[in-house]
Protein backbone atom coordinates (compact mmCIF):
# COMPACT_ATOMS: atom_id res chain seq x y z
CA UNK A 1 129.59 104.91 188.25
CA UNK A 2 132.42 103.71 185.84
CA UNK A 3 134.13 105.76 183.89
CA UNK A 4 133.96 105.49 180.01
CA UNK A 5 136.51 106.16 177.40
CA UNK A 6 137.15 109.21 176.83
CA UNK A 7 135.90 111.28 173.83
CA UNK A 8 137.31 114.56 172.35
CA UNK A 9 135.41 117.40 171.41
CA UNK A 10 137.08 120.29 169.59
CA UNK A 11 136.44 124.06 170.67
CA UNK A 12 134.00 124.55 167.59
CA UNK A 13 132.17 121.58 168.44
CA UNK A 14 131.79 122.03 172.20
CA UNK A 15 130.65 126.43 171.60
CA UNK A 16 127.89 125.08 169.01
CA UNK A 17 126.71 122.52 171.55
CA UNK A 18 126.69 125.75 173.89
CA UNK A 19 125.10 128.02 171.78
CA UNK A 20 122.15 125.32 171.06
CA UNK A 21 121.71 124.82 174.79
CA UNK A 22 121.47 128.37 175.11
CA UNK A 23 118.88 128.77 172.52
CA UNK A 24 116.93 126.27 173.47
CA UNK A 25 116.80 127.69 177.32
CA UNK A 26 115.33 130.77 175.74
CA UNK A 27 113.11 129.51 173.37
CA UNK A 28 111.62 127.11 176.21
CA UNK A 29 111.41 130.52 178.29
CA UNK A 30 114.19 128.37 180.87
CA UNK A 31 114.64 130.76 182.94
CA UNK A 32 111.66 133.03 183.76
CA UNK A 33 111.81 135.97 186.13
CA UNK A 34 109.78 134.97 189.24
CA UNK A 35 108.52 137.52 191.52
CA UNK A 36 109.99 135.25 194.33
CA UNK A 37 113.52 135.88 193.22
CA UNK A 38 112.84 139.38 192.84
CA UNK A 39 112.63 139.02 189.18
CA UNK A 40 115.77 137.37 188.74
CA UNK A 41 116.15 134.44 186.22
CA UNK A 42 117.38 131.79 188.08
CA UNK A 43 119.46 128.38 187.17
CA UNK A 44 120.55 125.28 189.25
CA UNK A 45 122.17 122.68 187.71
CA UNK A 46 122.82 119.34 189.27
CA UNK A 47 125.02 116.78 187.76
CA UNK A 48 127.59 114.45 188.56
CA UNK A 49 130.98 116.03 186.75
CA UNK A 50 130.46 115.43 183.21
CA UNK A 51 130.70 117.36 179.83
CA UNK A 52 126.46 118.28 180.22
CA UNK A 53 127.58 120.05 183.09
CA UNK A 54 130.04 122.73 181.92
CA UNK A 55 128.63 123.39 178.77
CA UNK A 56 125.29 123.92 180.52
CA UNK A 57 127.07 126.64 182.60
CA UNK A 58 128.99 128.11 179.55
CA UNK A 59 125.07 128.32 177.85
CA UNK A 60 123.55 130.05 180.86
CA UNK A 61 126.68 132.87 180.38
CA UNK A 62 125.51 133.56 177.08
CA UNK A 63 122.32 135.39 177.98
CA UNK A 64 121.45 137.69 181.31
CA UNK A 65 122.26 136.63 184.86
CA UNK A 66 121.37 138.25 187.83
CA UNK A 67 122.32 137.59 191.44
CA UNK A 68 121.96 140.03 194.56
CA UNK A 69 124.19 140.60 198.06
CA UNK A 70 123.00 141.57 201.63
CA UNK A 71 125.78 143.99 202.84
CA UNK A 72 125.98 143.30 206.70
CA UNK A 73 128.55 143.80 209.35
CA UNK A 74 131.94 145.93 209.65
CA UNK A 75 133.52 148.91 207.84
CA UNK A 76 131.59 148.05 204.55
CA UNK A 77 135.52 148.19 202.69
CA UNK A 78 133.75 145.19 200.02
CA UNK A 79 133.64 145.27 196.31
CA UNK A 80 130.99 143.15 193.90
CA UNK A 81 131.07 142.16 190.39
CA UNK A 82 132.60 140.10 187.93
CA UNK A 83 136.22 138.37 187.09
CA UNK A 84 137.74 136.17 184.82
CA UNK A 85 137.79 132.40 185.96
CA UNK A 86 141.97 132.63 186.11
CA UNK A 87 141.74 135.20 188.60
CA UNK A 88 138.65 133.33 190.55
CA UNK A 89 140.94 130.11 190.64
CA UNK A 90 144.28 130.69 190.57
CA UNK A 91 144.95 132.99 193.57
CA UNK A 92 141.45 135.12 195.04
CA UNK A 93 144.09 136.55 197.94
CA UNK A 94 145.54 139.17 195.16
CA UNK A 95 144.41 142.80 193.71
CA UNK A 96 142.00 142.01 191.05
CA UNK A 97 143.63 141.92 187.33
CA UNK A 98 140.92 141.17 185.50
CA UNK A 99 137.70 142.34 187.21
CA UNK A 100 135.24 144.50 187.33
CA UNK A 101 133.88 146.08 190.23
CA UNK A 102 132.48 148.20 192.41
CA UNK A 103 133.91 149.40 196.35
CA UNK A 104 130.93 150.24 198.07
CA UNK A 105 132.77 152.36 200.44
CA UNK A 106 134.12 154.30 198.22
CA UNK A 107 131.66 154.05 195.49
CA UNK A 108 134.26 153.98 192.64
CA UNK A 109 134.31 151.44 189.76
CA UNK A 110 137.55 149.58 188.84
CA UNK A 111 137.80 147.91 185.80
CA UNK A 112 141.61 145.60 185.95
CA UNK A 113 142.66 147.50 189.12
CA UNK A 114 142.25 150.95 187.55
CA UNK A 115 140.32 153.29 188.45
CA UNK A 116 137.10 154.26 185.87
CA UNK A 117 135.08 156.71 188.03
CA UNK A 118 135.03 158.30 191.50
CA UNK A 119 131.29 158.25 192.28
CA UNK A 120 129.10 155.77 190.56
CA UNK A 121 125.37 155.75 192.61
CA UNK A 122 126.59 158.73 194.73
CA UNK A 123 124.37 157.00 197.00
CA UNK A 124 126.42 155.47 200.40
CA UNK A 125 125.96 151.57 201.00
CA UNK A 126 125.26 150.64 204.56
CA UNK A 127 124.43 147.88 206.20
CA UNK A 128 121.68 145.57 205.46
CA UNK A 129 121.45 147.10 201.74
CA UNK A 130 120.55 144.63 199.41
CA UNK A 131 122.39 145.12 196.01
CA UNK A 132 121.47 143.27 192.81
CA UNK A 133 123.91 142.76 189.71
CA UNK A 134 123.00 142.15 186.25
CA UNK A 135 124.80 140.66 183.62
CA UNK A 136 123.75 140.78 179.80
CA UNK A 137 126.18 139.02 178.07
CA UNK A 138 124.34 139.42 175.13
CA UNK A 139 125.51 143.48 174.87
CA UNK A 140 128.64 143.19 177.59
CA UNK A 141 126.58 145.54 180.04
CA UNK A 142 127.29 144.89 184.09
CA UNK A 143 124.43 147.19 186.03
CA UNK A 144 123.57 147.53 190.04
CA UNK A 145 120.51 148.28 191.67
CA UNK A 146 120.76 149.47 195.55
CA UNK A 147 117.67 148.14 197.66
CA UNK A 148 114.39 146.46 194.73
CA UNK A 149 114.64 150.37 193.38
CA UNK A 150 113.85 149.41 190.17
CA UNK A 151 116.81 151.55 188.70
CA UNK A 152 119.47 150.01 187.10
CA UNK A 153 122.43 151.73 187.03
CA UNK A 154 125.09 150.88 183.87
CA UNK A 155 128.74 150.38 185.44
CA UNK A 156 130.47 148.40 182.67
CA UNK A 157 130.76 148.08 178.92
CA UNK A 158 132.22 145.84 176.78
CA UNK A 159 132.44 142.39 178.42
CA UNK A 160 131.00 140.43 175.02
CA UNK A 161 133.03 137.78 174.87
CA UNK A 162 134.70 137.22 178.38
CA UNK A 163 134.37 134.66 180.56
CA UNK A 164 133.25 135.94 183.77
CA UNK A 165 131.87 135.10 187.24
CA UNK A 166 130.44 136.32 189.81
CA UNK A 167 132.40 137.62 192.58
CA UNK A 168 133.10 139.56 196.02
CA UNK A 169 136.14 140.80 197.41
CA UNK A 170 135.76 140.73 201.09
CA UNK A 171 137.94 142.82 203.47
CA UNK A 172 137.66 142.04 207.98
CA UNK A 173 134.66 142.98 209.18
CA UNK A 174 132.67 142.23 206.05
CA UNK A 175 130.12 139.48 204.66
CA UNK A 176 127.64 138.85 202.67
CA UNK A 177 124.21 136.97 203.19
């Protein structure tokens, strides 16, 4: 296509054209839970690169998001959960600054590379577990659930207001399906 002139939008503008979008995805019920996702709420958007696009993904960050991880292969030393989009783009290759996480080998949460708690599940992750994170942004909670349990289990507070992503830190040895 041809590119048109370009046309400002200011930050108050462009968070009530997010919050609308938002609303209306959950009014229209957007995003039901499927038992073929496991009960995740599921979104795929496909555009060319245009403002529609990122404020669609800003809207879908302002309710609950859930994605899940097959552990396979190596010495399991991999950690899942969110981080700020500076630390996503700018450099992946360093110690998390602004994440939150949890090291399945260890089972401890970090939360900006300190150290919150030295057994979260107190359950040990092998391979082929299948791990599912949830993310209400509408409280700030981020929660795991080893293998469909059912049980959620609260790791983080207090992310209202941050932009976050999903994320894995991988170390040799290690993927994820």
């Amino acid at each position: 296509g041809v590119a048109g002139p370009y046309v400002f939008m200011s930050y108050d503008e462009a968070n009530a054209r997010i919050d609308a979008i938002a609303n209306g995805m959950a009014r229209r019920d957007m995003l039901p839970a499927s038992e073929e996702s496991g009960g995740m709420k599921l979104l795929a958007v496909y555009a060319k690169n245009r403002p529609e696009w990122v404020l669609a993904e800003q809207a879908f960050q302002r309710g609950k998001l859930s994605w899940q991880v097959r552990v396979s292969g190596g010495n399991l030393f991999c950690s899942i959960g969110v981080a700020t989009t500076d630390l996503v783009l700018n450099n992946p290759n360093v110690a998390p600054i602004r994440a939150w996480v949890w090291v399945l080998k260890s089972d401890h949460l970090y939360a900006s590379s300190s150290q919150l708690k030295t057994t979260f599940l107190e359950t040990k992750v092998k391979d082929g577990d299948i791990i599912k994170c949830h993310l209400d942004m509408d409280v700030g909670t981020l929660s795991f659930e080893l293998n469909d349990s059912g049980e959620r289990a609260q790791a983080f507070t207090g992310l209202q207001g941050k932009e976050v992503h999903p994320c894995a830190f991988l170390s040799t040895g290690n993927s994820f399906a």
